[in-house]
Protein backbone atom coordinates (compact mmCIF):
# COMPACT_ATOMS: atom_id res chain seq x y z
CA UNK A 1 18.21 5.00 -6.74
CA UNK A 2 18.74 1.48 -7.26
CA UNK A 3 16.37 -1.37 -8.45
CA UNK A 4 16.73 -4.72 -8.71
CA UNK A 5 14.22 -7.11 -10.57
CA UNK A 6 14.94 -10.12 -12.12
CA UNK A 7 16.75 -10.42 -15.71
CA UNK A 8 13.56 -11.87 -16.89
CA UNK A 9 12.07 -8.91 -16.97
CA UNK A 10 11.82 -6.04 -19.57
CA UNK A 11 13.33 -2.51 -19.25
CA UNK A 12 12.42 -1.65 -22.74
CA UNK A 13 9.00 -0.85 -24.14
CA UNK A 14 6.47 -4.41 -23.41
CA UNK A 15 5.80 -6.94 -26.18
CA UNK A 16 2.56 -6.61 -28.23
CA UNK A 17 1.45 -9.52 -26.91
CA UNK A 18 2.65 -8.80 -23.67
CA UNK A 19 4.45 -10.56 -20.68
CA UNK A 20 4.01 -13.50 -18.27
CA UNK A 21 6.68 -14.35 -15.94
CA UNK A 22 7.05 -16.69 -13.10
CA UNK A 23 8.69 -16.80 -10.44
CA UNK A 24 8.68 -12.66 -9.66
CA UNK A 25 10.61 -10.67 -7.33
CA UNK A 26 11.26 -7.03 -7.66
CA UNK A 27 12.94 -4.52 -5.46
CA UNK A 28 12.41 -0.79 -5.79
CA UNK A 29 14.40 1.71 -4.06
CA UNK A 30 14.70 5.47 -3.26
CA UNK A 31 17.96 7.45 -2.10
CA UNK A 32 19.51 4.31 -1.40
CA UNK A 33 17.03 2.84 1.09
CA UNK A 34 14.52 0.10 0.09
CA UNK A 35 11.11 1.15 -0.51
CA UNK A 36 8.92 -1.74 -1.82
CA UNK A 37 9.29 -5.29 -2.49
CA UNK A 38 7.06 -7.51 -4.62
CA UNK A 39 7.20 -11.24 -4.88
CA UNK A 40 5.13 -13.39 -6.77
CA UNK A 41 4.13 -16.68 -8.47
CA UNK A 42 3.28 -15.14 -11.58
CA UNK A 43 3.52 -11.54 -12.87
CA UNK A 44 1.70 -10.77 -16.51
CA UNK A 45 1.04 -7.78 -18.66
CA UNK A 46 -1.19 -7.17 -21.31
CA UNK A 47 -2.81 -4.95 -23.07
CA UNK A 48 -6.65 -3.71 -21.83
CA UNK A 49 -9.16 -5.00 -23.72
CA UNK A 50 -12.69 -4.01 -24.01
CA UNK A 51 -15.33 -5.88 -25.69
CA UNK A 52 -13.68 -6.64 -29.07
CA UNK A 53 -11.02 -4.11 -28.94
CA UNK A 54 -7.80 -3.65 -27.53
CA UNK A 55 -5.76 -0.59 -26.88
CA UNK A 56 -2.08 -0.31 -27.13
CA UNK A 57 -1.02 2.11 -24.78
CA UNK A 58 -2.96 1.10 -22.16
CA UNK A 59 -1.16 -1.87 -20.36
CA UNK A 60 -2.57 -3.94 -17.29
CA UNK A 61 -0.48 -5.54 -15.31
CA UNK A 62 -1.10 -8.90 -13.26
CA UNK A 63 0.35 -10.65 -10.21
CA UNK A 64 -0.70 -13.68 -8.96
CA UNK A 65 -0.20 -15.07 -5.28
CA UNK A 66 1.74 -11.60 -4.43
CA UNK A 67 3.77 -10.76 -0.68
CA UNK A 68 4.19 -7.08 -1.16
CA UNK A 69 6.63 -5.17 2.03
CA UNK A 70 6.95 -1.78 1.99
CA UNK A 71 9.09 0.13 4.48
CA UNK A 72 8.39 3.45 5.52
CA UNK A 73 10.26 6.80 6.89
CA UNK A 74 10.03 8.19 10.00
CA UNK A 75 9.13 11.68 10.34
CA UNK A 76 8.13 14.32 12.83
CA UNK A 77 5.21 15.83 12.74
CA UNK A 78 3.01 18.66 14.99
CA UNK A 79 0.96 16.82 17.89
CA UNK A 80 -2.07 18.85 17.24
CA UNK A 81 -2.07 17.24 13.48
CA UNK A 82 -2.27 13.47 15.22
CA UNK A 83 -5.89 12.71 15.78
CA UNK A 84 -7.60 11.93 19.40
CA UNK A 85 -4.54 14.46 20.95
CA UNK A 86 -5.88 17.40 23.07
CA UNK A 87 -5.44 21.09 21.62
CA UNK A 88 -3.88 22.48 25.10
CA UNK A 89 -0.79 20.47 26.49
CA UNK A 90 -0.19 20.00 29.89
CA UNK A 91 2.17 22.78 30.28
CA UNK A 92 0.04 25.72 28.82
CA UNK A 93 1.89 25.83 25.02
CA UNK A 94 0.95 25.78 21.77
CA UNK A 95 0.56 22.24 20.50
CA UNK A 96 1.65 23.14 17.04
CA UNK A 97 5.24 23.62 18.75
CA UNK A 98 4.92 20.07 19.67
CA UNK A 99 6.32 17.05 17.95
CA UNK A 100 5.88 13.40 18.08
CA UNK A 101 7.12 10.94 16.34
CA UNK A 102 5.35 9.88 12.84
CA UNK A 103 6.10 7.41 10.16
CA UNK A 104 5.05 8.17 6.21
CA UNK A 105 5.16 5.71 3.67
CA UNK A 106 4.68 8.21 0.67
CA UNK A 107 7.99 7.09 -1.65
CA UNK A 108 6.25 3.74 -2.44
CA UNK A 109 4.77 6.55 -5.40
CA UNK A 110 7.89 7.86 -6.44
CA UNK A 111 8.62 6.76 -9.86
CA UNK A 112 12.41 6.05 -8.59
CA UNK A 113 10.60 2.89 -6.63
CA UNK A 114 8.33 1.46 -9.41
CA UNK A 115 10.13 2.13 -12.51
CA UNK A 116 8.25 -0.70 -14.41
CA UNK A 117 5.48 1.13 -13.30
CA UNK A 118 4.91 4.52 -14.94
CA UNK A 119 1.51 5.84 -15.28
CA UNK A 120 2.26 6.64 -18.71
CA UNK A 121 2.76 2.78 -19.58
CA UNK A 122 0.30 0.92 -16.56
CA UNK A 123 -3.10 1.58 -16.23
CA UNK A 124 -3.36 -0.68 -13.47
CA UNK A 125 -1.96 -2.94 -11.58
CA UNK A 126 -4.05 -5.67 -10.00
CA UNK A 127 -2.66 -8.12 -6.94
CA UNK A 128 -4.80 -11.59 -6.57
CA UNK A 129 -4.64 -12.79 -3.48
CA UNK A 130 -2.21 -10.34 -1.89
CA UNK A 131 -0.37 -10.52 1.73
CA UNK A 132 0.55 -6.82 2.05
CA UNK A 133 2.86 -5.37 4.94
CA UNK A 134 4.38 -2.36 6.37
CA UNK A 135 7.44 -2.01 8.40
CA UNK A 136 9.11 0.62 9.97
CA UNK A 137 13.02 0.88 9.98
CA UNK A 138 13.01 -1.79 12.81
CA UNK A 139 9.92 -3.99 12.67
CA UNK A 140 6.41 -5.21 11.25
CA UNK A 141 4.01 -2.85 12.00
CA UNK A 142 0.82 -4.02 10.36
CA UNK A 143 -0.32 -6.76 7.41
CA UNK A 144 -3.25 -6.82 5.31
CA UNK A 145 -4.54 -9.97 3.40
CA UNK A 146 -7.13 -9.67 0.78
CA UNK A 147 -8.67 -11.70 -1.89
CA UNK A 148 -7.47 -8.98 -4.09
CA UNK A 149 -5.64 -5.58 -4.01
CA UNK A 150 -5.48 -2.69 -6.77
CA UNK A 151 -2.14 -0.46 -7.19
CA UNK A 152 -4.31 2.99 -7.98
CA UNK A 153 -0.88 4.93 -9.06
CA UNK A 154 -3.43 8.25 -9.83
CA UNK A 155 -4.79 7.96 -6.39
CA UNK A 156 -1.74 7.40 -4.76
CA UNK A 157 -3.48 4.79 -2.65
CA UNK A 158 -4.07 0.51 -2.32
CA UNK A 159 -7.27 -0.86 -2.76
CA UNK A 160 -8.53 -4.10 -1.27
CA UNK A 161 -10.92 -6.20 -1.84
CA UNK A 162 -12.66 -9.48 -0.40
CA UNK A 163 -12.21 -11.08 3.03
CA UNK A 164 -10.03 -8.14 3.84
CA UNK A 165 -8.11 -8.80 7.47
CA UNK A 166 -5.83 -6.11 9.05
CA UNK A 167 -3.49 -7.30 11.96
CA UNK A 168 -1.86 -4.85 13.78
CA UNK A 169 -0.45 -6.15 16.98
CA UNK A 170 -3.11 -7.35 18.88
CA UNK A 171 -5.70 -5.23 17.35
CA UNK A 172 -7.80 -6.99 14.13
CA UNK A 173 -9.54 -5.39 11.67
CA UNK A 174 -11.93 -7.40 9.47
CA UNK A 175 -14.05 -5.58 6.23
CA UNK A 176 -15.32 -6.22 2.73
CA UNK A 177 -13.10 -3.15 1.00
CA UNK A 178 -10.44 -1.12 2.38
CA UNK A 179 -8.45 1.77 1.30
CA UNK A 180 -4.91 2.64 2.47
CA UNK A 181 -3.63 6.05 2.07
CA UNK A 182 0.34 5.35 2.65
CA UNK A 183 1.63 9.51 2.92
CA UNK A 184 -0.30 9.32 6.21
CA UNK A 185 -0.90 5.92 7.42
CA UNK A 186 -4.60 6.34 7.42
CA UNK A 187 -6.77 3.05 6.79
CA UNK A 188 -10.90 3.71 5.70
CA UNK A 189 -13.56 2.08 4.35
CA UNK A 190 -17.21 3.01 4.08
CA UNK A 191 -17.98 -0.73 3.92
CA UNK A 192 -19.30 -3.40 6.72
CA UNK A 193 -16.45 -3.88 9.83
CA UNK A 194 -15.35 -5.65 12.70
CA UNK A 195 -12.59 -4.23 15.23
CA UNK A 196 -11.20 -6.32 17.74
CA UNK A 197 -8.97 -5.22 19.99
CA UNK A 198 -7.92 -6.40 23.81
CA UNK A 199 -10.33 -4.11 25.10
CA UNK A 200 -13.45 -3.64 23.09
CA UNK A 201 -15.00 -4.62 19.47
CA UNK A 202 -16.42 -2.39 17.91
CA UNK A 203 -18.68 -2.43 14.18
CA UNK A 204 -19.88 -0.58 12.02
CA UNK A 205 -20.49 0.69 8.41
CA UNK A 206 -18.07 3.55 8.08
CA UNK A 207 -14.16 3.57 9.79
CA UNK A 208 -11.32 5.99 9.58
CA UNK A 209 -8.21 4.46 11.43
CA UNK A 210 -4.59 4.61 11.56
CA UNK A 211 -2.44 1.37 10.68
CA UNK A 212 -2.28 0.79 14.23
CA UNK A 213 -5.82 0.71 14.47
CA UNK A 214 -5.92 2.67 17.95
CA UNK A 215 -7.37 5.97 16.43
């Protein structure tokens, strides 16, 4: 594992009165390949307050004007596990023999690629606005921009929030909230949407999609 962040910023325990830096760029890694990378114009963490009262162990962290790239893995998987494929292949066998190729982006979790990050010292981590993208070992694969994202470590997901625009390819995605699920690739939201692709657009109230949008 290897990490690089700027010397700005704290490997010990936070401040009481917590942290504001500008100017942040962070680089998390995992078995020697690069996982995640965060840049922003301002990173801050303090402590959550509510109403009148703070608490000290719980610490929210801040970034402001964020580009976050993650890069994922490439894995194979069964074909009968990828949706839209047919349970019978052309040549009579079982499908679960079958593989494709699949990509997974589930070490962006690992506590080897977000250090600063434990779930024993964050309680969340909010990104406002955020330009969010996933890449393969090769290229761009899909960006999301938001009016704000949410770093739900329990969850193991990304929320977004406001003016939310997918672009994958050719295909566009446009919603009020969106949730991405990065051990599978799968996009949803349960929220108002617009899908444009070259040949048909498509809305509706409730989506479940890859980050390709095709299925």
């Amino acid at each position: 594992m290897r990490t690089h962040i700027n010397e700005e910023v704290p490997s010990t325990p936070y401040p009481k009165h917590g942290v504001e830096i500008q100017g942040f760029h962070f680089e998390g890694h995992y078995k020697g390949k690069r996982i995640i990378t965060i840049n922003a114009e301002k990173f801050t963490i303090q402590k959550m307050k509510l109403g009148f009262f703070r608490f000290g162990m719980l610490n929210v962290a801040n970034f402001k004007n964020a580009d976050i790239d993650i890069y994922g893995e490439s894995i194979k998987v069964p074909v009968s596990l990828i949706p839209n494929t047919s349970h019978r292949t052309t040549d009579g066998s079982n499908p679960r023999t079958q593989l494709s190729r699949g990509i997974t982006f589930s070490d962006v979790f690992r506590k080897e690629s977000l250090p600063l990050f434990s779930k024993k010292r964050i309680s969340s981590i909010l990104i406002e606005p955020v330009c969010f993208r996933l890449h393969d070992e090769n290229s761009l694969i899909m960006m999301i921009t938001a009016t704000s994202a949410t770093i739900r470590l329990k969850n193991r997901d990304f929320l977004f929030n406001g003016d939310v625009q997918v672009t994958a390819g050719l295909n566009v995605l446009q919603t009020d909230q969106l949730i991405l699920i990065p051990e599978n690739g799968i996009l949803k939201t349960d929220h108002h949407f617009l899908l444009r692709t070259p040949k048909k657009r498509v809305k509706g109230d409730c989506l479940r999609t890859d980050i390709f949008l095709q299925k």
